[in-house]
C-alpha atoms as a PDB file:
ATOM      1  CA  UNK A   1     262.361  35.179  72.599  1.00  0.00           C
ATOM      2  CA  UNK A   2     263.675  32.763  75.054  1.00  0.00           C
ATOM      3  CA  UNK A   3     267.496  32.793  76.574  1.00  0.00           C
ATOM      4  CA  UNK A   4     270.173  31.928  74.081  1.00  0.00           C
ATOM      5  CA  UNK A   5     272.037  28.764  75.052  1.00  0.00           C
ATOM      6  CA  UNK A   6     275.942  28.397  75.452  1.00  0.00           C
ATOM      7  CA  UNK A   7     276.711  27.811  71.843  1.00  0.00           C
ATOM      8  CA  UNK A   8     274.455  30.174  69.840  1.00  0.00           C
ATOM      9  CA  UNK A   9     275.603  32.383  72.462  1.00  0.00           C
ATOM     10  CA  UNK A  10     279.262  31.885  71.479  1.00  0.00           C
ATOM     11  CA  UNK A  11     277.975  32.458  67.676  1.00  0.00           C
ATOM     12  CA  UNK A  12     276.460  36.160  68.631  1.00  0.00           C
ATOM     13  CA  UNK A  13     279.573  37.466  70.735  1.00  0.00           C
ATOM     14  CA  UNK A  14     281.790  35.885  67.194  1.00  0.00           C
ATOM     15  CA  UNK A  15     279.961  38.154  64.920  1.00  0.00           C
ATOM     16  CA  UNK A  16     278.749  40.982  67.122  1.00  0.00           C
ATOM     17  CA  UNK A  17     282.058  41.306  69.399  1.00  0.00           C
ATOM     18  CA  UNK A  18     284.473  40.142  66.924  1.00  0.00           C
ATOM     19  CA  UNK A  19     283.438  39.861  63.038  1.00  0.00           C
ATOM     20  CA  UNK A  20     281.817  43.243  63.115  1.00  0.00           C
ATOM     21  CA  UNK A  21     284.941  44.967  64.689  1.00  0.00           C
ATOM     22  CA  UNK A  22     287.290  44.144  61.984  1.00  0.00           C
ATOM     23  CA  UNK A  23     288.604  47.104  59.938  1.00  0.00           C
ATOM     24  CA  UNK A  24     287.839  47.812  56.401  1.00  0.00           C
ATOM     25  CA  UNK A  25     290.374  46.008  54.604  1.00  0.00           C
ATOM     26  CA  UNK A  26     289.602  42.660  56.815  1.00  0.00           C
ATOM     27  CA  UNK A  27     286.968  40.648  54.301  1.00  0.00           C
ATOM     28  CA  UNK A  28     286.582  37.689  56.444  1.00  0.00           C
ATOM     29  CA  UNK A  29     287.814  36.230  59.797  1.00  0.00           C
ATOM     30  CA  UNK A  30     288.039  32.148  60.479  1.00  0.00           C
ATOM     31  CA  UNK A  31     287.535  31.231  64.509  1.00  0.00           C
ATOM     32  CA  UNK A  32     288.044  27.693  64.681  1.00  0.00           C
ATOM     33  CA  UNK A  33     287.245  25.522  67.674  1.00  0.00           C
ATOM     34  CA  UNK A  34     284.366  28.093  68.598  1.00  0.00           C
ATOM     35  CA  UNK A  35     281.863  25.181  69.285  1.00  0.00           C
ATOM     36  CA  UNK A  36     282.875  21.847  71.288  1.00  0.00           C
ATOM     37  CA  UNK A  37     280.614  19.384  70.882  1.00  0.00           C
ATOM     38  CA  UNK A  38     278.080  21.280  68.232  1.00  0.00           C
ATOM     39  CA  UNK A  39     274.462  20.782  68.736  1.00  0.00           C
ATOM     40  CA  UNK A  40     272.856  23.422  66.652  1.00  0.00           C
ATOM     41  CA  UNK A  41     272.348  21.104  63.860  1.00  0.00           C
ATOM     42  CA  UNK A  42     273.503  17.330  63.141  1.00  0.00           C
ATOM     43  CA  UNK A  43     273.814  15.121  60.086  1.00  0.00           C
ATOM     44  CA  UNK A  44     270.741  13.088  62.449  1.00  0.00           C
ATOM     45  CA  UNK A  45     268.402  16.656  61.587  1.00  0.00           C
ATOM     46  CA  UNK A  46     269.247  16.559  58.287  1.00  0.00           C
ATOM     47  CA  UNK A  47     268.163  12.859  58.441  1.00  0.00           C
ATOM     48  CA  UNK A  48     264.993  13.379  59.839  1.00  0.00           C
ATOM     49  CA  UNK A  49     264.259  16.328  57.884  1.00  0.00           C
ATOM     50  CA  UNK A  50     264.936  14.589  54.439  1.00  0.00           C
ATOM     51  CA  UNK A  51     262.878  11.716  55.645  1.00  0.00           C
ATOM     52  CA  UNK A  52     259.840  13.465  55.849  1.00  0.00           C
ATOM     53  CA  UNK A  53     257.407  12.366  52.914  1.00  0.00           C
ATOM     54  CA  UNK A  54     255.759  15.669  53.503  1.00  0.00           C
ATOM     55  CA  UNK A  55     259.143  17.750  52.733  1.00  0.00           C
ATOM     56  CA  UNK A  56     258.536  20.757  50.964  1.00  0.00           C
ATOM     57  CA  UNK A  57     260.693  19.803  47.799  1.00  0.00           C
ATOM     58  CA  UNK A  58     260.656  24.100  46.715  1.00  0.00           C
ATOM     59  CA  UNK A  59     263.291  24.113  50.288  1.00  0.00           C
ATOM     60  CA  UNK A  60     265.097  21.443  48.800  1.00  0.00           C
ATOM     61  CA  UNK A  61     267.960  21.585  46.032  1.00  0.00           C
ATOM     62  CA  UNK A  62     269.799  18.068  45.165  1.00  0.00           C
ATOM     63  CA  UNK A  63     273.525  19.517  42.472  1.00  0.00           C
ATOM     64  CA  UNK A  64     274.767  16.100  41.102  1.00  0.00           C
ATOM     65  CA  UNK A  65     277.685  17.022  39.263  1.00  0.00           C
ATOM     66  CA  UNK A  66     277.449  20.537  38.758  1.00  0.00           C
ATOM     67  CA  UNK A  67     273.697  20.002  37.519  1.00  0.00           C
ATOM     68  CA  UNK A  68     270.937  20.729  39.652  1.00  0.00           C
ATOM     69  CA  UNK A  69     268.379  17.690  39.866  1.00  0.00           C
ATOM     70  CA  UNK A  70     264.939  18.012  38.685  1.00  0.00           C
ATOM     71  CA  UNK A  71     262.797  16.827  41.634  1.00  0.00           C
ATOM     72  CA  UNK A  72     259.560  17.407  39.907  1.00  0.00           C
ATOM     73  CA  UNK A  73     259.318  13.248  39.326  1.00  0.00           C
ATOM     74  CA  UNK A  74     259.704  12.543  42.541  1.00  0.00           C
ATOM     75  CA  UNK A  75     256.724  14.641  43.728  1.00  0.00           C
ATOM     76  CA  UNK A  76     253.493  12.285  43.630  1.00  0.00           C
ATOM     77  CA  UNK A  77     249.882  12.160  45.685  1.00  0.00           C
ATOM     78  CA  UNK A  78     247.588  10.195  47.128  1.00  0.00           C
ATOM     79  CA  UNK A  79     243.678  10.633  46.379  1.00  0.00           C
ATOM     80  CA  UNK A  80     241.951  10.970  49.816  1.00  0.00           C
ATOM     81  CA  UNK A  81     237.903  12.174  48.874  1.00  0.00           C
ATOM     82  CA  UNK A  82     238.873  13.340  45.839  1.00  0.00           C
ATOM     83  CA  UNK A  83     241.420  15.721  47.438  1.00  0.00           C
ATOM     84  CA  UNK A  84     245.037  14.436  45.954  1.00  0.00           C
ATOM     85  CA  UNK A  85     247.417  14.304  48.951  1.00  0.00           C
ATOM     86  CA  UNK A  86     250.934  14.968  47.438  1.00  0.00           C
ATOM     87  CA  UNK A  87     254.019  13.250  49.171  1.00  0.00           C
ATOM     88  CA  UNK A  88     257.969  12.506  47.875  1.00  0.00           C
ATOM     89  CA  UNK A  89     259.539   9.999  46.735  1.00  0.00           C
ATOM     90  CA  UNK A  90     262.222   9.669  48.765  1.00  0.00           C
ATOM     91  CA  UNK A  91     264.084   7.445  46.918  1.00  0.00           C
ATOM     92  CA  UNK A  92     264.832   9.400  43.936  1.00  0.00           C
ATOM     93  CA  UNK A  93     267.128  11.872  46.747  1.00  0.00           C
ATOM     94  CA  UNK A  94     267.986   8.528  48.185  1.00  0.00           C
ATOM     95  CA  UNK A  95     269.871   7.780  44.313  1.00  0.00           C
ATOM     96  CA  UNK A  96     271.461  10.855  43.735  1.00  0.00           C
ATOM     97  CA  UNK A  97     272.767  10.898  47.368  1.00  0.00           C
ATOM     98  CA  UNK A  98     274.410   7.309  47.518  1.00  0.00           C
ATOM     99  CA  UNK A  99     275.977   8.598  43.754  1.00  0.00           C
ATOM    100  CA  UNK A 100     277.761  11.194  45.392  1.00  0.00           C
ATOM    101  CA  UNK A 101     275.280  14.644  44.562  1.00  0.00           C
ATOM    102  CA  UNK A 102     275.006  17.465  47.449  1.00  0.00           C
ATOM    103  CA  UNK A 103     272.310  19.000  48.792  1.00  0.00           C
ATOM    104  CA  UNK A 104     270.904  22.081  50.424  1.00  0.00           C
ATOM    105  CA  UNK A 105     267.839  22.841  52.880  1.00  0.00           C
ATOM    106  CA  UNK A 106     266.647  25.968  52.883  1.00  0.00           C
ATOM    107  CA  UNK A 107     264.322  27.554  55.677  1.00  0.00           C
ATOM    108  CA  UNK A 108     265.684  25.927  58.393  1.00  0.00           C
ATOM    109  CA  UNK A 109     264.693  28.793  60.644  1.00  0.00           C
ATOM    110  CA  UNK A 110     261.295  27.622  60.214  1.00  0.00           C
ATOM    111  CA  UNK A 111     261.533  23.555  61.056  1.00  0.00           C
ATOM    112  CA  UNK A 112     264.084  23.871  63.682  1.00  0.00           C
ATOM    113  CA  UNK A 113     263.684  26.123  66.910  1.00  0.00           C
ATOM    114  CA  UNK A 114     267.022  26.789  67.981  1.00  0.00           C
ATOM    115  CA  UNK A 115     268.198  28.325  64.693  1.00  0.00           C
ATOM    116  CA  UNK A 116     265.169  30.227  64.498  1.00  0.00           C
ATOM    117  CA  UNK A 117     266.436  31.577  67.828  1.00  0.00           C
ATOM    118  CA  UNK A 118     269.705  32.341  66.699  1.00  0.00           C
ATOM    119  CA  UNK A 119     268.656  33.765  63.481  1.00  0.00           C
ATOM    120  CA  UNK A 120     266.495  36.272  65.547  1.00  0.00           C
ATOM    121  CA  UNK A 121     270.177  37.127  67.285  1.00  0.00           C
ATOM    122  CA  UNK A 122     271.691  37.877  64.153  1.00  0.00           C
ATOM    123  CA  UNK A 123     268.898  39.674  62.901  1.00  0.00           C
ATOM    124  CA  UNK A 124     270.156  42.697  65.304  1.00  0.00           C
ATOM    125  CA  UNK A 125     273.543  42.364  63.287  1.00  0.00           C
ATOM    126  CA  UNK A 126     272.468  45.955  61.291  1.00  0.00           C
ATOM    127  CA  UNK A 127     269.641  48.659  61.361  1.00  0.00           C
ATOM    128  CA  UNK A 128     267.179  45.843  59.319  1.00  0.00           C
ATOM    129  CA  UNK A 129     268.176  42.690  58.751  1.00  0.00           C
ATOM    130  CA  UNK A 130     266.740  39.602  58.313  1.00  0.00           C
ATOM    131  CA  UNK A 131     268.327  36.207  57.876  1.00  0.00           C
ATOM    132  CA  UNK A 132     268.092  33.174  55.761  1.00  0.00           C
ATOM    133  CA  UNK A 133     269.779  30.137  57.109  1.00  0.00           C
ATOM    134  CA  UNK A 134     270.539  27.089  55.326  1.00  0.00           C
ATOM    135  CA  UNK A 135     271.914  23.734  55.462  1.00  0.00           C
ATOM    136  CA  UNK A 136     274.738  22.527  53.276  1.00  0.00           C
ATOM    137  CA  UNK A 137     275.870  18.946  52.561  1.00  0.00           C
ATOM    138  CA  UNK A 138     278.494  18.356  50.410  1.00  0.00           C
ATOM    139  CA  UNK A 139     280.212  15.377  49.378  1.00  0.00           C
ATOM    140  CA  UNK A 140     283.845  14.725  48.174  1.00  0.00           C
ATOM    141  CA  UNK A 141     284.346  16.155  44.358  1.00  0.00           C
ATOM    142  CA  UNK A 142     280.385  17.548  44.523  1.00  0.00           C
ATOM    143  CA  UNK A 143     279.644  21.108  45.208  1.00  0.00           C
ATOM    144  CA  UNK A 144     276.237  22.615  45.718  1.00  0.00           C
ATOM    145  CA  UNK A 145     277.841  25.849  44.491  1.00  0.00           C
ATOM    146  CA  UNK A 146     280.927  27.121  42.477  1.00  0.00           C
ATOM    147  CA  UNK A 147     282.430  29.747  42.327  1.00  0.00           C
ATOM    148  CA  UNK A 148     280.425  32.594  43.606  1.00  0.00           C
ATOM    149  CA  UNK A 149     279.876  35.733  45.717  1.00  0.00           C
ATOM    150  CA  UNK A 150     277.347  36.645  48.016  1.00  0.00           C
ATOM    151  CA  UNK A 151     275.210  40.020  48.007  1.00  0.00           C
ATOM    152  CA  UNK A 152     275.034  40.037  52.058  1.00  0.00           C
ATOM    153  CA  UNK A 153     277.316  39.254  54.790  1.00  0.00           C
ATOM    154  CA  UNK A 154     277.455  35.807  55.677  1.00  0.00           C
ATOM    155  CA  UNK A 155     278.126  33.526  58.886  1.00  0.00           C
ATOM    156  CA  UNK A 156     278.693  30.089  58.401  1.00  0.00           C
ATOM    157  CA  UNK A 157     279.110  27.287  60.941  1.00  0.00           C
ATOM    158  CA  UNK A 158     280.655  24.263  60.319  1.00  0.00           C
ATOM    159  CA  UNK A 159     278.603  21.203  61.483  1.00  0.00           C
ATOM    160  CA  UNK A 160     280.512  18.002  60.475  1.00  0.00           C
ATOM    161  CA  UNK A 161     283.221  16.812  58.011  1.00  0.00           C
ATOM    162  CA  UNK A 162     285.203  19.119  56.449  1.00  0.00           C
ATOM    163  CA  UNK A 163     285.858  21.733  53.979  1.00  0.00           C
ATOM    164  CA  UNK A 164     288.530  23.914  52.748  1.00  0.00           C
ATOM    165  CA  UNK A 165     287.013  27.614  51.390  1.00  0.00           C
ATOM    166  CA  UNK A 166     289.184  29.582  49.046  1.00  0.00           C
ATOM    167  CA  UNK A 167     288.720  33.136  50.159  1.00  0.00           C
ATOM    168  CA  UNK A 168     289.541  36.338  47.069  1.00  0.00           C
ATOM    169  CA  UNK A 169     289.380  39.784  47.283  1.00  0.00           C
ATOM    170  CA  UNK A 170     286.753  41.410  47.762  1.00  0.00           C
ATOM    171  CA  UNK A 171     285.070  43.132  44.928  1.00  0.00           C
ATOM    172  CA  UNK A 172     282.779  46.074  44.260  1.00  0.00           C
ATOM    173  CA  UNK A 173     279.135  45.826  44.923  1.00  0.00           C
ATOM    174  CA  UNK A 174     277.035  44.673  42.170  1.00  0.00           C
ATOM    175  CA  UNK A 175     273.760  42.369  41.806  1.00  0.00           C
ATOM    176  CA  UNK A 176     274.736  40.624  38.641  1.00  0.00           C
ATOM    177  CA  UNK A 177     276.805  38.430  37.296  1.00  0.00           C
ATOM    178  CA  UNK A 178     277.718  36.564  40.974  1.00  0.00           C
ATOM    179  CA  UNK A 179     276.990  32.842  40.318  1.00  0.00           C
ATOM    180  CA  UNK A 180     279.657  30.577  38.622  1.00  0.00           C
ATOM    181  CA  UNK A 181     282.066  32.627  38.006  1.00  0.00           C
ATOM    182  CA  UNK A 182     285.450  31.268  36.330  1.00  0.00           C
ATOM    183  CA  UNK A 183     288.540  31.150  38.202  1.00  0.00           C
ATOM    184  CA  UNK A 184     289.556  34.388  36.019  1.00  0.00           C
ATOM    185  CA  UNK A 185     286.508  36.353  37.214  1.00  0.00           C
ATOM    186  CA  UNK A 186     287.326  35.608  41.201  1.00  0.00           C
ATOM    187  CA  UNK A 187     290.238  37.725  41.574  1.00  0.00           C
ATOM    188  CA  UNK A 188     293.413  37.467  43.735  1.00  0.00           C
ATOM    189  CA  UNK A 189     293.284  34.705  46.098  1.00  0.00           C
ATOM    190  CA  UNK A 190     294.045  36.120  49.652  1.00  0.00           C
ATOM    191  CA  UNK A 191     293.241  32.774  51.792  1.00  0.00           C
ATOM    192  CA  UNK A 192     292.551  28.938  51.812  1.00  0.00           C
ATOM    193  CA  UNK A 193     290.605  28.059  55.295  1.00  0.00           C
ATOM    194  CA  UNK A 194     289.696  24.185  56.212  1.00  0.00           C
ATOM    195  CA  UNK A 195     286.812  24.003  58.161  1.00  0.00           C
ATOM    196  CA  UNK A 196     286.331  21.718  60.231  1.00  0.00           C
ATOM    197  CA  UNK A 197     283.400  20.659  63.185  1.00  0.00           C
ATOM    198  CA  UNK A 198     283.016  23.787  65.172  1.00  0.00           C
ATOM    199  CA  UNK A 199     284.542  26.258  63.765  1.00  0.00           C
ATOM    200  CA  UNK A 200     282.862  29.500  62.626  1.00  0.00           C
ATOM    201  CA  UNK A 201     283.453  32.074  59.638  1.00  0.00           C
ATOM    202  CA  UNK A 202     282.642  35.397  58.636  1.00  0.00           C
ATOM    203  CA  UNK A 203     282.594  36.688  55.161  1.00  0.00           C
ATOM    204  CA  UNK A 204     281.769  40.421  53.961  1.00  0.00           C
ATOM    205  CA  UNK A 205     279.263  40.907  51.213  1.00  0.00           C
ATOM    206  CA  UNK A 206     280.949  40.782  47.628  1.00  0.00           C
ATOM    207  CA  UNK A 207     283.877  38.408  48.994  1.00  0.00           C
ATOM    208  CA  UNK A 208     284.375  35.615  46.207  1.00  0.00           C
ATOM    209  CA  UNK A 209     284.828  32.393  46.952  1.00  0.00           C
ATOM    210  CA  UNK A 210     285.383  28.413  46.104  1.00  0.00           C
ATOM    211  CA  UNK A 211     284.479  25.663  48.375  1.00  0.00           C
ATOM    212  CA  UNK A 212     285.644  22.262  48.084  1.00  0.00           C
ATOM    213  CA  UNK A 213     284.776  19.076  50.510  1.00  0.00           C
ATOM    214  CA  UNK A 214     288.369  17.472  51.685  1.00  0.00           C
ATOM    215  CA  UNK A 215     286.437  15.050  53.258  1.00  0.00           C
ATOM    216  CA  UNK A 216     284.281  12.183  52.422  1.00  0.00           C
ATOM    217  CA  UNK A 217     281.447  14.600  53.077  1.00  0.00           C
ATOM    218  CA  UNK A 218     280.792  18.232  55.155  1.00  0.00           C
ATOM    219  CA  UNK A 219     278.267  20.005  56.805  1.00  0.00           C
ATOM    220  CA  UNK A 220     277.777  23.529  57.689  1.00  0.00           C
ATOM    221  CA  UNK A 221     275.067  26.221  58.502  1.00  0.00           C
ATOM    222  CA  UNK A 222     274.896  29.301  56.865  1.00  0.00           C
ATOM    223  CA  UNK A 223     273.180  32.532  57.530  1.00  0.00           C
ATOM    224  CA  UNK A 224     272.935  35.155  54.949  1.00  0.00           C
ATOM    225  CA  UNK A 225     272.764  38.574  56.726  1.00  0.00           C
ATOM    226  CA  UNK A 226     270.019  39.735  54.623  1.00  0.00           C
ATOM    227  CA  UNK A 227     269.623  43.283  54.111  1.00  0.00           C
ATOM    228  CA  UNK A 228     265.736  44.362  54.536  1.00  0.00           C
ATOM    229  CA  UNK A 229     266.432  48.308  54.304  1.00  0.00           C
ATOM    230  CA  UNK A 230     263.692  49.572  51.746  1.00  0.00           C
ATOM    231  CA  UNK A 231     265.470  48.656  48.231  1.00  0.00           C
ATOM    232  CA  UNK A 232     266.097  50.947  45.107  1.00  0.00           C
ATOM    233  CA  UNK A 233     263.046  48.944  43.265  1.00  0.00           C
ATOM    234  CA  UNK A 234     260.233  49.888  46.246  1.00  0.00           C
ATOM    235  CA  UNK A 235     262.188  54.038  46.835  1.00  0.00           C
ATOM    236  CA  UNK A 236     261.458  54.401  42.865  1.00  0.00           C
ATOM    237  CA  UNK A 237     257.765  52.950  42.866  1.00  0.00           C
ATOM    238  CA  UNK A 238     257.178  55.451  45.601  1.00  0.00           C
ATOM    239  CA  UNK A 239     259.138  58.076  43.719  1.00  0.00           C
ATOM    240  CA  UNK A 240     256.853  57.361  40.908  1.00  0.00           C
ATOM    241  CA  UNK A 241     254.060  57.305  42.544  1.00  0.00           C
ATOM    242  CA  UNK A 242     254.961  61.143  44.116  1.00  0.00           C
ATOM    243  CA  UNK A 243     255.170  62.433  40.129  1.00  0.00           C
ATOM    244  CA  UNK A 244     251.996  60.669  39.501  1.00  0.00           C
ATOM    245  CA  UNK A 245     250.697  63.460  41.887  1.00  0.00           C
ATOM    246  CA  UNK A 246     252.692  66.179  41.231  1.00  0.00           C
ATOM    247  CA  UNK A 247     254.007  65.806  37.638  1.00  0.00           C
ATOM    248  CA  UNK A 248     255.134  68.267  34.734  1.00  0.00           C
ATOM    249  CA  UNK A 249     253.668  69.679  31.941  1.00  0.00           C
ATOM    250  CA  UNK A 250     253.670  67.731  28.446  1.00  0.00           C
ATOM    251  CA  UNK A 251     256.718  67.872  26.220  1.00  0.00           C
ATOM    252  CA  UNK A 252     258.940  68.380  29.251  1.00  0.00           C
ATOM    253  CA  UNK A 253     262.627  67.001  28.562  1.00  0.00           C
ATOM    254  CA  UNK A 254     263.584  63.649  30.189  1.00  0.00           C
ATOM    255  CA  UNK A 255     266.394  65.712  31.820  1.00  0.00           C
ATOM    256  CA  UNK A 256     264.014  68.044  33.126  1.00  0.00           C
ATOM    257  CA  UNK A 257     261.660  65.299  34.664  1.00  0.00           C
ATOM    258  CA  UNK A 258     264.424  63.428  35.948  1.00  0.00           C
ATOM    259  CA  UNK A 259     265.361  66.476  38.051  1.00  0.00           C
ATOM    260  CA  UNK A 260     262.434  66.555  39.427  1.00  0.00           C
ATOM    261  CA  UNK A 261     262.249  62.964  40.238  1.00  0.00           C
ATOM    262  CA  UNK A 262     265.370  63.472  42.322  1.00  0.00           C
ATOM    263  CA  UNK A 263     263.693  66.902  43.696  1.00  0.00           C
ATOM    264  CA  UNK A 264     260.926  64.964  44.811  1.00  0.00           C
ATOM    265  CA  UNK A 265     263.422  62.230  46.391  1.00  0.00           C
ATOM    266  CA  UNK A 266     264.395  64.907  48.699  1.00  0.00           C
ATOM    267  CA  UNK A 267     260.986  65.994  50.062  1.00  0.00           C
ATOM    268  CA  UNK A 268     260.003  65.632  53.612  1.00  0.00           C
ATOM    269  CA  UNK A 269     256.578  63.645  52.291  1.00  0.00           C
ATOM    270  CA  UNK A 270     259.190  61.059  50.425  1.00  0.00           C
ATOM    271  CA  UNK A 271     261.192  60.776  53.603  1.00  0.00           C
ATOM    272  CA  UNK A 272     258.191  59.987  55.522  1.00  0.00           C
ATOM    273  CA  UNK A 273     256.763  57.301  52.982  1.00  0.00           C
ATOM    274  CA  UNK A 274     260.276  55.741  53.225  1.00  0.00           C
ATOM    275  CA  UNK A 275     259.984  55.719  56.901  1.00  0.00           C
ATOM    276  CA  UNK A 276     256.398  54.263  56.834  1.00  0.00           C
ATOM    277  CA  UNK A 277     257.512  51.461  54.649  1.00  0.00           C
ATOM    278  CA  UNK A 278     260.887  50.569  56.237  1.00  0.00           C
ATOM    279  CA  UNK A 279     258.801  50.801  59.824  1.00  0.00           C
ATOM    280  CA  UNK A 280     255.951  48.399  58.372  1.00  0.00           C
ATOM    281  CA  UNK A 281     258.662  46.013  56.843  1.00  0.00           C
ATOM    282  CA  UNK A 282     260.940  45.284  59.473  1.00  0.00           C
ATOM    283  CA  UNK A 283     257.720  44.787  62.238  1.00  0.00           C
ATOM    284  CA  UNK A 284     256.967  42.623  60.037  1.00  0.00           C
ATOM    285  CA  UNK A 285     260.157  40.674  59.969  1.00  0.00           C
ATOM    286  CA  UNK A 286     260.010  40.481  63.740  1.00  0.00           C
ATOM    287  CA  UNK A 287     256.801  39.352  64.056  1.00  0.00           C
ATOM    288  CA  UNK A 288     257.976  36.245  61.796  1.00  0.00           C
ATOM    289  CA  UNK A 289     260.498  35.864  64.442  1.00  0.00           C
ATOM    290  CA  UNK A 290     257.944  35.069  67.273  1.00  0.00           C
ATOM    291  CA  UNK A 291     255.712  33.273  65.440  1.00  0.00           C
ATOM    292  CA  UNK A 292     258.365  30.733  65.116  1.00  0.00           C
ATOM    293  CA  UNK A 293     259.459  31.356  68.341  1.00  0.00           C
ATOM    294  CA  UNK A 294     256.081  29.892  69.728  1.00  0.00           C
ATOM    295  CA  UNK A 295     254.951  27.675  66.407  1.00  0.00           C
ATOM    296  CA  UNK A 296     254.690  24.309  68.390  1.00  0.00           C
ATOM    297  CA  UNK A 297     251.344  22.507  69.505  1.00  0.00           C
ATOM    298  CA  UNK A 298     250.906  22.134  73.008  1.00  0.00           C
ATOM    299  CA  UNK A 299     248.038  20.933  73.533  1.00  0.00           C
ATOM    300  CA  UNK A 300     248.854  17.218  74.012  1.00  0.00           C
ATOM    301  CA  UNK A 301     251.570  17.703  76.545  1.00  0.00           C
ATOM    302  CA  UNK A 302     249.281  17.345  79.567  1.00  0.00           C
ATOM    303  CA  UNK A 303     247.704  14.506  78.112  1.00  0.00           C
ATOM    304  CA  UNK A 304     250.766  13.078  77.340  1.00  0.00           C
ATOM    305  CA  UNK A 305     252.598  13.900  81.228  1.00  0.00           C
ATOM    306  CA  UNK A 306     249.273  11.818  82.322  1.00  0.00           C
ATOM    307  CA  UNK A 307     249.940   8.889  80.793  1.00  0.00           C
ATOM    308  CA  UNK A 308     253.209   9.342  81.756  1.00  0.00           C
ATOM    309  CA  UNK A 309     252.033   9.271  85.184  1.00  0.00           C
ATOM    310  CA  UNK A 310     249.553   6.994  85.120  1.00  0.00           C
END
């Protein structure tokens, strides 16, 4: 991976140095000012990036007014030898934008370079993680999201405009029932943070919160910390898998073969499978990283320099 630059350097030493260090009861910490002058990502990338009548509308997610916009119309082709050549309409986004909607731009990481290279940073954040940056624009009185909590830790960076984030309490871990939640279902309110161009915040996994653009529009980057440890769904096929091959005898209790289930979760041959897997999975996050890292074509550039020259 190539040498971080000044300001995704400044992002790393925020969460490694200080967002990590904060004690258990701390949910989130707001540094504003972090980045001067913030190059990472501008309103002109997510210009060029919408522009493109190649843009991978399954990235893409338009919310006017609480309703996420069906972009399936604006997805048409060209016949080229009987091959259909499918581009976007851009002016169907073009609509819902001048009305007001918001967007967000998923897999950043993969079109731009320098959040690829930060993402890579963050990626060291825990034992195996992997992260998932993306794009928010906002505009006054339109969310992309409501109410909500997150399953991961999550950095965001603000890029332009601003946007006040109402921070709650931070609740028990669960994997359902974490998108639009009422006011009710959010819990105490601890904090209200504007952010504004530059600043950076932190939030800890199962933090609820509310954003809402104070501004005639915002921008920020967000990476979700994701966690790649081998999950409960893969342990149990394994697990299953084991009592495939060593199994008990008909008209067992389900009591009996759920102890041994967990007997067999204890093995040193389940330990090593789990091991094997987690080993295979994270390589293969990394190796994601540095294909991105070096995902450009270079073979014009000398043809290019001798023009240039010439």
């Amino acid at each position: 991976m190539s040498e971080l630059p000044t300001q995704l350097r400044q992002v790393r030493d925020f969460l490694f140095k200080q967002a990590l260090a904060l004690p258990p009861e701390r949910s989130f910490l707001h540094q504003p000012g972090l980045i001067q002058d913030q190059t990472i990502f501008r309103l002109e990338d997510l210009r060029k990036h919408l522009n493109n009548p190649f843009l991978n509308l399954d990235y893409l997610q338009i919310v006017d007014r609480g309703q996420t916009v069906d972009l399936r119309p604006a997805r048409c082709f060209k016949v080229v030898q009987r091959r259909q050549i499918e581009f976007v309409n851009l002016r169907a986004i073009q609509q819902h934008l001048v009305d007001g909607a918001a967007c967000l731009l998923e897999g950043i990481d993969i079109l731009e370079p320098q959040v690829n290279l930060l993402a890579a940073t963050l990626d060291r954040a825990h034992s195996c993680t992997f992260s998932n940056a993306v794009v928010f624009f906002s505009q006054r009185g339109n969310e992309a999201y409501r109410g909500h909590l997150d399953t991961d830790d999550v950095v965001a960076i603000h890029l332009a405009g601003a946007k006040k984030w109402r921070i709650y309490r931070r609740q028990a871990p669960r994997r359902i029932n974490i998108v639009e939640l009422p006011e009710p279902e959010l819990g105490p309110l601890e904090a209200e943070v504007v952010m504004r161009t530059g600043d950076a915040l932190f939030l800890r996994s199962g933090t609820p919160h509310r954003c809402e653009t104070v501004d005639d529009y915002s921008l920020h980057l967000s990476f979700d910390l994701c966690d790649r440890t081998v999950n409960i769904e893969t342990a149990l096929d394994l697990l299953l898998k084991s009592y495939d091959r060593d199994c008990l005898q008909p008209h067992t209790t389900t009591g009996e073969r759920v102890k041994k289930i967990s007997a067999l979760s204890q093995t040193e041959d389940f330990k090593r499978e789990i091991d094997t897997a987690q080993s295979v999975h994270k390589s293969k996050c990394e190796e994601f990283r540095r294909l991105l890292d070096g995902n450009r074509i270079g073979f014009f550039d000398r043809l290019i320099a001798a023009e240039a020259k010439a």
